[in-house]
C-alpha atoms as a PDB file:
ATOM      1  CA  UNK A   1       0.514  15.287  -8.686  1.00  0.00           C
ATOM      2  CA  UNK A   2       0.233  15.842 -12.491  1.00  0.00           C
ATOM      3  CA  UNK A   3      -1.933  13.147 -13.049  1.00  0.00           C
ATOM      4  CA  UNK A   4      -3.910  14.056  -9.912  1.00  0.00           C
ATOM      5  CA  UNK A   5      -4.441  17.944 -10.825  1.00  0.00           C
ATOM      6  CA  UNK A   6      -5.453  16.712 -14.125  1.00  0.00           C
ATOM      7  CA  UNK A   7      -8.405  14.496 -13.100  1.00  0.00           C
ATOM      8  CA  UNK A   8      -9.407  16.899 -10.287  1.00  0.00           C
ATOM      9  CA  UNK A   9      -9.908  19.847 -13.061  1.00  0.00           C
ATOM     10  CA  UNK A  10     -11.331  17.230 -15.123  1.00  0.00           C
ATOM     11  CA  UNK A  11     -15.544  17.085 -16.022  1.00  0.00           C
ATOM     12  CA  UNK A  12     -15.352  13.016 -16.039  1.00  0.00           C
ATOM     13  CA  UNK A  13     -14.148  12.951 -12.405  1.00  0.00           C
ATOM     14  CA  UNK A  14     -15.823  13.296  -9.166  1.00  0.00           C
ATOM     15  CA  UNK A  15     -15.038  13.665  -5.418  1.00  0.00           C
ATOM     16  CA  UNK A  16     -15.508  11.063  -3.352  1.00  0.00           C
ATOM     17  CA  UNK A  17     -15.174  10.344   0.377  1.00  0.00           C
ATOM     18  CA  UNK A  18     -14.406   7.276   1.906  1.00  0.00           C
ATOM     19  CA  UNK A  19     -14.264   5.754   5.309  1.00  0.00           C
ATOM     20  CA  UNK A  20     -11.566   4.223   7.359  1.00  0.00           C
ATOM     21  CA  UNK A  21     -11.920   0.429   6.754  1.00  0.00           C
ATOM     22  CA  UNK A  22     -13.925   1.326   3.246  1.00  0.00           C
ATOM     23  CA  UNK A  23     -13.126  -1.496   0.815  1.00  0.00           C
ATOM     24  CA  UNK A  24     -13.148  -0.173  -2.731  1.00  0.00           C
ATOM     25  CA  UNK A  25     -13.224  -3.333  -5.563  1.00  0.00           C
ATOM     26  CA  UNK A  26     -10.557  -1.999  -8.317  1.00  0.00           C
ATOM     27  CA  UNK A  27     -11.869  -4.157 -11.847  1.00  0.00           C
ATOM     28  CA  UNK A  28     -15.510  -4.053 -10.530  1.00  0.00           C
ATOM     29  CA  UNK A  29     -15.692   0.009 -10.860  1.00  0.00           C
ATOM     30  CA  UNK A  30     -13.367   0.108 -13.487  1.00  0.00           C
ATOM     31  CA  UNK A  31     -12.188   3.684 -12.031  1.00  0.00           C
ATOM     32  CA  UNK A  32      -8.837   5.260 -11.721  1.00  0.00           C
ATOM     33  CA  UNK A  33      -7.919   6.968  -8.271  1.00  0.00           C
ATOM     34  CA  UNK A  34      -6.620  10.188  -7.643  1.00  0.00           C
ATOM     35  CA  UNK A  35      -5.822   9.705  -3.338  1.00  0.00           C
ATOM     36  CA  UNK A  36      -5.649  12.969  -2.235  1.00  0.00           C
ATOM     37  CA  UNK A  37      -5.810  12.511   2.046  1.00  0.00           C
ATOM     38  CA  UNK A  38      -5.427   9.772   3.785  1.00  0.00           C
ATOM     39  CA  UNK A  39      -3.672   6.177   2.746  1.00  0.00           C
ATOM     40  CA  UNK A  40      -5.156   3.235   1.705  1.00  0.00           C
ATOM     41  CA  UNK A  41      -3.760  -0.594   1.269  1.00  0.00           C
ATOM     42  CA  UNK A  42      -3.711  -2.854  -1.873  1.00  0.00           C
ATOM     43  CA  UNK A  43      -5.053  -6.151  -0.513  1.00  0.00           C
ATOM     44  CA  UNK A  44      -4.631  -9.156  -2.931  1.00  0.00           C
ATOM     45  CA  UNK A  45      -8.217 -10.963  -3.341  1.00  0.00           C
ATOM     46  CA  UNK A  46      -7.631 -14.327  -3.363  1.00  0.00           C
ATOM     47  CA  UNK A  47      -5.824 -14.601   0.169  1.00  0.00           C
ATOM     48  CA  UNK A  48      -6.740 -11.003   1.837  1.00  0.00           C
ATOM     49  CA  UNK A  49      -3.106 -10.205   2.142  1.00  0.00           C
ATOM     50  CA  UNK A  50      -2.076  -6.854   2.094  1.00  0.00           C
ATOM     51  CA  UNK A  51       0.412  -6.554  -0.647  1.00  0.00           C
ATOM     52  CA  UNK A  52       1.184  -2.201  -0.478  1.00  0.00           C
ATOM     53  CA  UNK A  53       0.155   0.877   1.125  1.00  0.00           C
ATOM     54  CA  UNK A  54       0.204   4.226   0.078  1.00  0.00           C
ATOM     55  CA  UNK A  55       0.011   7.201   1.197  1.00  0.00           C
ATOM     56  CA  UNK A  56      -1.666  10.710  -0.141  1.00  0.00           C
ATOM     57  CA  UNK A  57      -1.272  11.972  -3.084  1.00  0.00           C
ATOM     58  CA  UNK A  58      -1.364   8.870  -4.913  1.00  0.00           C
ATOM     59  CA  UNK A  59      -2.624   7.288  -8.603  1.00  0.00           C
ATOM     60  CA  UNK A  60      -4.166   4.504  -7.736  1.00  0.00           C
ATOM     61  CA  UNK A  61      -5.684   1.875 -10.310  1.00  0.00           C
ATOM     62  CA  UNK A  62      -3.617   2.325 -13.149  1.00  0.00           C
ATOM     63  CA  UNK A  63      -2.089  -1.773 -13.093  1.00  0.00           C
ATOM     64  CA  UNK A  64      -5.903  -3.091 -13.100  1.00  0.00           C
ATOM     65  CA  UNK A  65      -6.656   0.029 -15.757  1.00  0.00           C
ATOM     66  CA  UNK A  66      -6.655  -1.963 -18.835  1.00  0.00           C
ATOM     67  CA  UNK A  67      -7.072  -5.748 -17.261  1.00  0.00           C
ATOM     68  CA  UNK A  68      -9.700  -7.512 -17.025  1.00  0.00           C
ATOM     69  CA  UNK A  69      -9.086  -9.753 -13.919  1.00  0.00           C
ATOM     70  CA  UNK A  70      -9.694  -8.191 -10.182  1.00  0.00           C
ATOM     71  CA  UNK A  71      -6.647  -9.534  -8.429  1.00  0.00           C
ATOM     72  CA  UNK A  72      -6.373  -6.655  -5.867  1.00  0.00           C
ATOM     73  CA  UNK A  73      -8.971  -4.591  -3.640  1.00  0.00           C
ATOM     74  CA  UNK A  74      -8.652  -1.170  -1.717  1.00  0.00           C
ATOM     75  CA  UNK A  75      -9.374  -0.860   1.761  1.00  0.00           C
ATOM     76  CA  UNK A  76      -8.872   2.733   2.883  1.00  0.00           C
ATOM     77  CA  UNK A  77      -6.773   2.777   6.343  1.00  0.00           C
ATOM     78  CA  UNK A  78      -7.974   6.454   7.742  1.00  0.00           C
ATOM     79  CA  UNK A  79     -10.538   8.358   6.253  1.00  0.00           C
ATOM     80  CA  UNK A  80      -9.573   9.313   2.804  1.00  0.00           C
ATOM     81  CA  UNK A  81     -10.385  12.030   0.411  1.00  0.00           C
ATOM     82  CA  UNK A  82     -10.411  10.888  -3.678  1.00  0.00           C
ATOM     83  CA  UNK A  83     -11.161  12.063  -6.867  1.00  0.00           C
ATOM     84  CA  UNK A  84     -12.905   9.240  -9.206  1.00  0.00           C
ATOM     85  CA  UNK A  85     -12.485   8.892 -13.233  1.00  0.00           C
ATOM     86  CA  UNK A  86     -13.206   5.885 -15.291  1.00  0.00           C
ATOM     87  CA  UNK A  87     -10.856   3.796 -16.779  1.00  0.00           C
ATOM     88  CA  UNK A  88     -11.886   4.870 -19.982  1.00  0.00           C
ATOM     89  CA  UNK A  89     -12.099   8.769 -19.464  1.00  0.00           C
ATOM     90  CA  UNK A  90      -8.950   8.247 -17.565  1.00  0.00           C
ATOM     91  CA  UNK A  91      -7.116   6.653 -20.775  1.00  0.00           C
ATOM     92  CA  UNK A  92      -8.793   9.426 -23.354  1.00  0.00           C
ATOM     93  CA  UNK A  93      -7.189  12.197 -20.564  1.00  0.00           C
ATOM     94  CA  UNK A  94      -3.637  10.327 -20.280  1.00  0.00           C
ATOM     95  CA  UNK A  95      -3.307  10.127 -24.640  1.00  0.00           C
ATOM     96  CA  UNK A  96      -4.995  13.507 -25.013  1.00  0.00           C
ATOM     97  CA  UNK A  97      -2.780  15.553 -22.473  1.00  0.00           C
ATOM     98  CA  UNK A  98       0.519  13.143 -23.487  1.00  0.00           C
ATOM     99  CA  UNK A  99       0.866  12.074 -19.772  1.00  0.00           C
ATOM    100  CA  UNK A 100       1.225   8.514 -20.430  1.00  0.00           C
ATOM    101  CA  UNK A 101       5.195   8.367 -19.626  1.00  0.00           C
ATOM    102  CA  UNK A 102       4.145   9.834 -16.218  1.00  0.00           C
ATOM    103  CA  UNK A 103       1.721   6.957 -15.763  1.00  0.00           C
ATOM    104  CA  UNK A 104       4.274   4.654 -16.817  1.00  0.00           C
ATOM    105  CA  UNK A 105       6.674   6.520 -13.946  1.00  0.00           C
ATOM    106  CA  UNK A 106       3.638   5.627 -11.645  1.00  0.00           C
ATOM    107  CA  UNK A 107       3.254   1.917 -12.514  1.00  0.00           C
ATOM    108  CA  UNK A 108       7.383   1.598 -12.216  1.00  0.00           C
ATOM    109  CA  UNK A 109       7.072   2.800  -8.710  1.00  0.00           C
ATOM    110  CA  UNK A 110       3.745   0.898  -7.642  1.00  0.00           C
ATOM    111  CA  UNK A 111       6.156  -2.114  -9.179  1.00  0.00           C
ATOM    112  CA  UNK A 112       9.300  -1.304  -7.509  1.00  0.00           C
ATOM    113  CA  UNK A 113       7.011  -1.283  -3.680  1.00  0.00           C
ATOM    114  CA  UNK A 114       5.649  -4.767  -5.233  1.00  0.00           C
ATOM    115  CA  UNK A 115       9.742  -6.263  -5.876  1.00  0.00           C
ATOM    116  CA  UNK A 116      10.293  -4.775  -2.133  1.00  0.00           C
ATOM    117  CA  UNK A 117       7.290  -6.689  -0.165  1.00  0.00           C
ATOM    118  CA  UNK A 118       7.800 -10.137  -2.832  1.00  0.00           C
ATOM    119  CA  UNK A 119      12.007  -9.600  -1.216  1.00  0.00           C
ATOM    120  CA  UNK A 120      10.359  -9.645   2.625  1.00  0.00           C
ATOM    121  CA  UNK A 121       8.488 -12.212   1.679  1.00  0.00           C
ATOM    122  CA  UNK A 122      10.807 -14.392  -0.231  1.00  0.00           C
ATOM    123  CA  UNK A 123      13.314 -15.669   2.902  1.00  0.00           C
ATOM    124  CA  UNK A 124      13.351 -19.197   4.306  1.00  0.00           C
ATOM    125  CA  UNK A 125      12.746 -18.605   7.947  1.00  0.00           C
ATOM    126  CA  UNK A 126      10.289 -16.731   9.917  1.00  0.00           C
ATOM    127  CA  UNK A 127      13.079 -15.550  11.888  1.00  0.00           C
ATOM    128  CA  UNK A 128      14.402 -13.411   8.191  1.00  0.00           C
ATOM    129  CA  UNK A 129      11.040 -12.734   7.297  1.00  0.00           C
ATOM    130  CA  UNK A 130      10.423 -11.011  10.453  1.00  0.00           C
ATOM    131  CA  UNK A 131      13.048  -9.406  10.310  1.00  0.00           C
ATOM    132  CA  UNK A 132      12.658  -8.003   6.756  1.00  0.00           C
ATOM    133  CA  UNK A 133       9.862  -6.686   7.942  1.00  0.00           C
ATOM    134  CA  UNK A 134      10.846  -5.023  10.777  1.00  0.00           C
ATOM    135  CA  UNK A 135      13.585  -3.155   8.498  1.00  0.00           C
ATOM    136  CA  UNK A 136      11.136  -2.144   6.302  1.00  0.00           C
ATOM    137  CA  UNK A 137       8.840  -0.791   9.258  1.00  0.00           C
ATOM    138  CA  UNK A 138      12.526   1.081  10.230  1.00  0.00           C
ATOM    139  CA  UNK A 139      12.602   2.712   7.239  1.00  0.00           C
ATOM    140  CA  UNK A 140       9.069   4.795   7.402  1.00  0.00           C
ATOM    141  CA  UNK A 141       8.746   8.087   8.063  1.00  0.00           C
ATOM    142  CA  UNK A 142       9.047   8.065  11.873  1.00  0.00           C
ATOM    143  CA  UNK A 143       5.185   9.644  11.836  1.00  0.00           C
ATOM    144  CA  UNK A 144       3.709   6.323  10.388  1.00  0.00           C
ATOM    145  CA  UNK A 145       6.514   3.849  12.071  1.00  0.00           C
ATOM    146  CA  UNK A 146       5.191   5.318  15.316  1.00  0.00           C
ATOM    147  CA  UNK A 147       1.727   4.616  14.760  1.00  0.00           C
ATOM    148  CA  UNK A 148       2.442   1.028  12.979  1.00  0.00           C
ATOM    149  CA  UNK A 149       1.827  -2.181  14.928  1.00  0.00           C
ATOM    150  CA  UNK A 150       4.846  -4.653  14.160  1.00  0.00           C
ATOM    151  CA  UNK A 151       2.637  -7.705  14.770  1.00  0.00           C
ATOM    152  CA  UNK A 152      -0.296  -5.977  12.641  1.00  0.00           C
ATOM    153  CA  UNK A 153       1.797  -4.753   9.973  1.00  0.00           C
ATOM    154  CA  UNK A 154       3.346  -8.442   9.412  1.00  0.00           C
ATOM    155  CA  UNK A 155       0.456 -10.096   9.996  1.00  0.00           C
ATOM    156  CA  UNK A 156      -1.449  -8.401   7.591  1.00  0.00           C
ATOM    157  CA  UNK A 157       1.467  -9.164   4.988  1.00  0.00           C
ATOM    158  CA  UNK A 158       2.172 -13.008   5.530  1.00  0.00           C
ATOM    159  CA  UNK A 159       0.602 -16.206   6.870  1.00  0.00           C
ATOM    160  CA  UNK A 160       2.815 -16.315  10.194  1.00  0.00           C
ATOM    161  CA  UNK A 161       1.019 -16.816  13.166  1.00  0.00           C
ATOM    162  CA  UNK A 162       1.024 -14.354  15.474  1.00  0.00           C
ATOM    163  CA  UNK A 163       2.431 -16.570  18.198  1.00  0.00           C
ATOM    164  CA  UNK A 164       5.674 -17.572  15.297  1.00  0.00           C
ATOM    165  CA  UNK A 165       5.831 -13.441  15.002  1.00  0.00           C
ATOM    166  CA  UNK A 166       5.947 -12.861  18.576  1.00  0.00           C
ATOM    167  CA  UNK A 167       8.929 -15.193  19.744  1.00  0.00           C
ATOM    168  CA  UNK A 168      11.201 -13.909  16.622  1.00  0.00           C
ATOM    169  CA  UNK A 169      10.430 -10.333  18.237  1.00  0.00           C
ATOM    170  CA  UNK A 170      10.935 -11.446  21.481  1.00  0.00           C
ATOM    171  CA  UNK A 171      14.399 -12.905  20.656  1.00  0.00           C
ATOM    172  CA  UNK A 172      15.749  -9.863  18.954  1.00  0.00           C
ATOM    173  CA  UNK A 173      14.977  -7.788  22.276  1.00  0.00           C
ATOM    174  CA  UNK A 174      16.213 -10.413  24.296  1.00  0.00           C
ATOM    175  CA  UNK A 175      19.534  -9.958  22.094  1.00  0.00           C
ATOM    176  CA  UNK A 176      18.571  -6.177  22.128  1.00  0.00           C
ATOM    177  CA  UNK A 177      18.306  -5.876  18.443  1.00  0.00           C
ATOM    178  CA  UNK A 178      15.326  -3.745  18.455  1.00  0.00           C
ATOM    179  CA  UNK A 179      12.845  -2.375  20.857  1.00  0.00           C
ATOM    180  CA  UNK A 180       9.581  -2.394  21.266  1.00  0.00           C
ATOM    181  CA  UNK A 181       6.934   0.142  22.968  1.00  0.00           C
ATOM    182  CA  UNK A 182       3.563  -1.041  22.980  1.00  0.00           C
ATOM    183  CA  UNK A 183       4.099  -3.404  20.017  1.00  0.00           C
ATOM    184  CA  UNK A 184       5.803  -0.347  17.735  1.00  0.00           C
ATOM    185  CA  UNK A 185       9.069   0.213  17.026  1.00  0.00           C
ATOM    186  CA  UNK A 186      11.345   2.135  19.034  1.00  0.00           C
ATOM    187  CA  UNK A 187      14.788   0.698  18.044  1.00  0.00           C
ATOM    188  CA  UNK A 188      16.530  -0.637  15.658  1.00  0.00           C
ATOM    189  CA  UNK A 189      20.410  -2.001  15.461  1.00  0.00           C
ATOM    190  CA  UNK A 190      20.569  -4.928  12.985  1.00  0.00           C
END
């Protein structure tokens, strides 16, 4: 929110509004985010995978801030409300108003969510990666796990085929692990 407040009352920013399904290119426009509604996800660009999502308020665009190579694109999953500052105006702000240990706090964070999706990702069976997942859906805020599709949400993630996803959920009802309603989570007792 410091970070944020400070490029909203900033003259180098501007407000920006984006639509659901917007894809924003991160080294392209060479811009910092300030997310202040909605949530977007961080797709990687060279398989279309999503790799996070956050929600408002977020910093987005510091990791690509001072790198030259567009790895990762935005795509904005509701209707989302920014505030846009160049990469340069953003670094000038961050030295000038001493806020770069909070950008570093930012970046540990954005890191940390990166270590949690590379440890669903990282089993040897569909069956545990599945099932990482669907621990990790668990854990949201029961607002977003209620409106999250398991099969979308791992799908988007991995290159499991929906048919691969569908029989590891099926089992785990079957040995009433979890439940489903309508493809979201209901229950959980792994």
């Amino acid at each position: 929110m410091l970070i944020g407040d400070e490029i909203k009352k900033s003259d180098n920013a501007y407000f920006s509004l984006r639509k659901k399904r917007q894809r924003i290119e991160m080294r392209k426009d060479g811009n910092i985010f300030y997310l202040e509604k909605g949530s977007v996800s961080v797709y990687r660009v060279e398989n279309d995978l999503v790799t996070v999502s956050f929600a408002a308020p977020a910093i987005l665009g510091l990791a690509q801030m001072r790198n030259d190579v567009m790895s990762h694109y935005l795509r904005c999953d509701t209707d989302c409300e920014m505030w846009v500052m160049s990469a340069g105006n953003a670094n000038d702000m961050l030295t000038r108003k001493n806020m770069w240990k909070h950008a570093f706090d930012i970046l540990t964070n954005h890191l940390q969510r990166y270590f949690q999706r590379e440890n669903m990702r990282s089993h040897k069976t569909i069956r545990e990666i599945v099932v990482e997942h669907v621990k990790h859906i668990w854990s949201l805020d029961p607002e977003i796990r209620e409106k999250t599709s398991v099969y979308t949400f791992i799908l988007s993630r991995n290159h499991i085929s929906r048919s691969a996803i569908h029989k590891v959920l099926q089992e785990l009802v079957n040995e009433e692990k979890l439940t489903l309603n309508r493809g979201k989570l209901s229950s959980l007792n792994l």
